[in-house]
N, C-alpha and C. Protein backbone atom coordinates (compact mmCIF):
# COMPACT_ATOMS: atom_id res chain seq x y z
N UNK A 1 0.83 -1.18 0.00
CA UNK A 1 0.00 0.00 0.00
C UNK A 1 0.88 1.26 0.00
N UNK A 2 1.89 1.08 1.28
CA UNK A 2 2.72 2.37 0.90
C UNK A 2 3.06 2.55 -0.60
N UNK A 3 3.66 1.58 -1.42
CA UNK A 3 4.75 1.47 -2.21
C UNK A 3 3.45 1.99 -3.51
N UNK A 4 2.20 1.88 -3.71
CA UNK A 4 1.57 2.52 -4.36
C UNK A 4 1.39 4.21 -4.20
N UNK A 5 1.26 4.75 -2.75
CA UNK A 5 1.29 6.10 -3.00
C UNK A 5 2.85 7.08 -3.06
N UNK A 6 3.34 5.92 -2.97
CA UNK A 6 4.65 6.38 -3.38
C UNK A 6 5.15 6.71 -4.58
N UNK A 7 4.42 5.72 -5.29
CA UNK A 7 4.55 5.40 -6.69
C UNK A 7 3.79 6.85 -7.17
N UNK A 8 3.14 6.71 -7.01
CA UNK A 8 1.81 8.01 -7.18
C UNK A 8 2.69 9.05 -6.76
N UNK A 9 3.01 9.47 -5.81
CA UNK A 9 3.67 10.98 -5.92
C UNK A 9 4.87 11.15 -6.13
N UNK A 10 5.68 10.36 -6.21
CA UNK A 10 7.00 10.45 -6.95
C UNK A 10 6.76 10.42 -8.52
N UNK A 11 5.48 9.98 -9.46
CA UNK A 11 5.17 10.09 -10.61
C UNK A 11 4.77 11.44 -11.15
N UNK A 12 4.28 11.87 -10.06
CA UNK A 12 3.37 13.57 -10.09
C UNK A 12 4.39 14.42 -9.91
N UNK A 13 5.69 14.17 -9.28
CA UNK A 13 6.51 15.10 -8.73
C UNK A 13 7.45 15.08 -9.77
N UNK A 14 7.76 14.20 -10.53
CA UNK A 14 8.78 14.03 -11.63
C UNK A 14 7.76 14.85 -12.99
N UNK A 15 6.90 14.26 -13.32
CA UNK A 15 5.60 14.94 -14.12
C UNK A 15 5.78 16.29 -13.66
N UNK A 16 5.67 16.66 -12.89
CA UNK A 16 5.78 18.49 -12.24
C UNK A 16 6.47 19.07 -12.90
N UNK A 17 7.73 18.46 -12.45
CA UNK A 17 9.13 19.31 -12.66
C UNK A 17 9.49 19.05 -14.31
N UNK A 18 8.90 18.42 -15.56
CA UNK A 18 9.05 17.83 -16.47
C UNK A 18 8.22 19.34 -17.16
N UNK A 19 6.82 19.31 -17.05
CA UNK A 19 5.94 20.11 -17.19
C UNK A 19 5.52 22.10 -16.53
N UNK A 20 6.26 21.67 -15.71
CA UNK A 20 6.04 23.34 -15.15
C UNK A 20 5.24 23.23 -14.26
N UNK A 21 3.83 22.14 -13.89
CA UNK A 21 2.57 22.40 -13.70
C UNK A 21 2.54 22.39 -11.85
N UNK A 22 3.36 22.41 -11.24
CA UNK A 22 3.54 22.64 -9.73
C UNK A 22 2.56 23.03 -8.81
N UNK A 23 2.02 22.48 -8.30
CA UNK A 23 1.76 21.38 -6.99
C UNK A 23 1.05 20.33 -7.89
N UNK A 24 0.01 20.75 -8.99
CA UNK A 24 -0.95 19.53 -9.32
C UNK A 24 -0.68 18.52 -9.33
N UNK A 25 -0.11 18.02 -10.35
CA UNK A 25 0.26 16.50 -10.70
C UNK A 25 0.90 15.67 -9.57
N UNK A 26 1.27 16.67 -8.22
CA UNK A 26 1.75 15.67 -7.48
C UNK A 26 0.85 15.13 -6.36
N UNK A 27 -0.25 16.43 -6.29
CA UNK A 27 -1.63 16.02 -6.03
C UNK A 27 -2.61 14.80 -6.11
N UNK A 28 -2.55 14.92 -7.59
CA UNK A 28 -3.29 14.13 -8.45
C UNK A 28 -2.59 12.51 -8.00
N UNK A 29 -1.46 12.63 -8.25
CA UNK A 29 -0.73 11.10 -8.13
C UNK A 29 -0.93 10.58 -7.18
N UNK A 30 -0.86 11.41 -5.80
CA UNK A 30 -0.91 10.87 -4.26
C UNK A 30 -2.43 10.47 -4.40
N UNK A 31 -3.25 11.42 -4.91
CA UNK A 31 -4.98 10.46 -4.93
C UNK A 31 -4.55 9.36 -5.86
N UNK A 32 -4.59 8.96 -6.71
CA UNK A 32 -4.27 8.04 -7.33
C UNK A 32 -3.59 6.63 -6.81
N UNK A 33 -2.44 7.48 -6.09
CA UNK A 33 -1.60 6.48 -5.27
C UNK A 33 -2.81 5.63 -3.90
N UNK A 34 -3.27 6.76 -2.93
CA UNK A 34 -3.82 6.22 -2.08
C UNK A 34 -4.96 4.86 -2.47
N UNK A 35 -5.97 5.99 -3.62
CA UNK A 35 -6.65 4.89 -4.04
C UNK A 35 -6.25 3.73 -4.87
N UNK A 36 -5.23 3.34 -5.13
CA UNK A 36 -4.70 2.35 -5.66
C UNK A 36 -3.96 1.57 -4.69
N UNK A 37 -3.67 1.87 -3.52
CA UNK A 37 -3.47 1.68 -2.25
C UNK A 37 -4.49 0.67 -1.36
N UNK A 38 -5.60 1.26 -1.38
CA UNK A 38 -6.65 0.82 -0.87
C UNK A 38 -7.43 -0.26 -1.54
N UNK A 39 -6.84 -0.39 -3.05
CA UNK A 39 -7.65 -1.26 -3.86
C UNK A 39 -7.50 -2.42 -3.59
N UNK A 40 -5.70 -2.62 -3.81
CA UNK A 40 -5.16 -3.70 -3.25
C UNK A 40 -4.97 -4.48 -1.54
N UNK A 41 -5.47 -3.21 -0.65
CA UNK A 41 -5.28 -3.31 0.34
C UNK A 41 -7.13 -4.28 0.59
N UNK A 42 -7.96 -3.73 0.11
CA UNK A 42 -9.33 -4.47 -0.33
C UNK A 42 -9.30 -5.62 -0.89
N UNK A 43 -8.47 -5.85 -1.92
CA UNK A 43 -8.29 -7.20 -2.49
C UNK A 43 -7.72 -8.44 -1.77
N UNK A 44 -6.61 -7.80 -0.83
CA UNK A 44 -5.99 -8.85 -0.31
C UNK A 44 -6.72 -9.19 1.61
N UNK A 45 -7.87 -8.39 1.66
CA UNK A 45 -8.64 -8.33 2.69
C UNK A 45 -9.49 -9.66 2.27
N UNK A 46 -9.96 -9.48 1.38
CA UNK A 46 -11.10 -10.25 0.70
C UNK A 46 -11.19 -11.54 0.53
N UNK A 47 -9.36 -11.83 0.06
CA UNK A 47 -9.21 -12.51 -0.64
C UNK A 47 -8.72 -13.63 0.19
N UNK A 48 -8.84 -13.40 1.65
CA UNK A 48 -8.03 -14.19 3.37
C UNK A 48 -9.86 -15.30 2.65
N UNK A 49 -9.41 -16.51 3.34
CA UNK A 49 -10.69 -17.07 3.85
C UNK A 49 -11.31 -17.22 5.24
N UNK A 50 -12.31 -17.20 5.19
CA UNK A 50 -13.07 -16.84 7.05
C UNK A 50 -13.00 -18.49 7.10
N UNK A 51 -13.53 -18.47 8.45
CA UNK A 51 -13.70 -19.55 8.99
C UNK A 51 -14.36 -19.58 10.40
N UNK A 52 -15.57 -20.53 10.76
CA UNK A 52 -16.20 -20.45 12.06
C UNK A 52 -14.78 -20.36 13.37
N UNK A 53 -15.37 -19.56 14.03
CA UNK A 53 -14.51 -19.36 15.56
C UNK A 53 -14.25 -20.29 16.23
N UNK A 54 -13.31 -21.31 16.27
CA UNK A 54 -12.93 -22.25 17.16
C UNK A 54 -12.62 -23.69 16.35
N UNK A 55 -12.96 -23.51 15.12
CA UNK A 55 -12.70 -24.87 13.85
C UNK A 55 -12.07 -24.02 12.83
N UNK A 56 -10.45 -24.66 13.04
CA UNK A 56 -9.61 -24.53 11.95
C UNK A 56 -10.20 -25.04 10.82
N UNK A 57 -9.54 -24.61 9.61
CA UNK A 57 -9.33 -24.99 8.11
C UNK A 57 -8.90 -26.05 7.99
N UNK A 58 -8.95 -27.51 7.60
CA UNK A 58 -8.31 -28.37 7.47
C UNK A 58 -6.87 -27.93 6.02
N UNK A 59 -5.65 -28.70 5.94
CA UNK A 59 -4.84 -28.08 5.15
C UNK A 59 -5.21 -27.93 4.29
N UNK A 60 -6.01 -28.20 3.05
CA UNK A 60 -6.21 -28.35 1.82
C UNK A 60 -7.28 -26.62 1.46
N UNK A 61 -7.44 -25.73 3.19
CA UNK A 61 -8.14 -24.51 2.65
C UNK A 61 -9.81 -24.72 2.73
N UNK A 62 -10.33 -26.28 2.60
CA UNK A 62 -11.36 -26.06 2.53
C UNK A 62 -12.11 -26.66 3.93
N UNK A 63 -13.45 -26.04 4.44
CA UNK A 63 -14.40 -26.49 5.37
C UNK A 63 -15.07 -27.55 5.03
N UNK A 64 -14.83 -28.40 3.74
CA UNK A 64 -15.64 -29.64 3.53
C UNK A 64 -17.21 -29.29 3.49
N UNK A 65 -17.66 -28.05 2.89
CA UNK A 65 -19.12 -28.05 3.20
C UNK A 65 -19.29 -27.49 1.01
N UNK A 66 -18.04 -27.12 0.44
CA UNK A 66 -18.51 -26.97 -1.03
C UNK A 66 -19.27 -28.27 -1.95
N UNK A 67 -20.33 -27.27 -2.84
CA UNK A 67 -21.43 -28.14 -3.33
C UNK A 67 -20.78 -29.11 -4.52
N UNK A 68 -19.38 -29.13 -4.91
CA UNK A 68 -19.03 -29.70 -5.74
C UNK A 68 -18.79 -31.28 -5.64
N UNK A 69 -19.53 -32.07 -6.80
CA UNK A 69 -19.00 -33.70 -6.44
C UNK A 69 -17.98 -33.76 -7.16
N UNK A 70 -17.14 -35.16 -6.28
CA UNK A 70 -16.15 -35.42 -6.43
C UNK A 70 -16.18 -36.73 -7.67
């Protein structure tokens, strides 16, 4: 997450000084950055699997309750 708004305003700040256009673009990048920040920070929230309170995951990831036959 850091390493995205980093990305983002070190892009805006180089863009700046390239362009003339000073403060914007470094503005712009840090929004950019954050929300690109948060996207991934959402994705990899999401992407954990839950599990009832007190019954581990067996190793294989699954609770043995998916509708798929074997």
């Amino acid at each position: 997450m850091v390493g995205t708004v980093l990305a983002g305003t070190l892009g805006g700040w180089w863009l700046d000084k390239k362009l003339g256009t000073s403060p914007w673009l470094v503005v712009v990048g840090s929004v950019l950055g954050v929300g690109g920040g948060l996207t991934v920070f959402l994705r990899a929230v999401l992407r954990t699997p839950s599990s009832k309170p007190g019954k581990p995951l067996p190793p294989g990831g699954s609770d043995g309750n998916d509708k798929r036959q074997s």
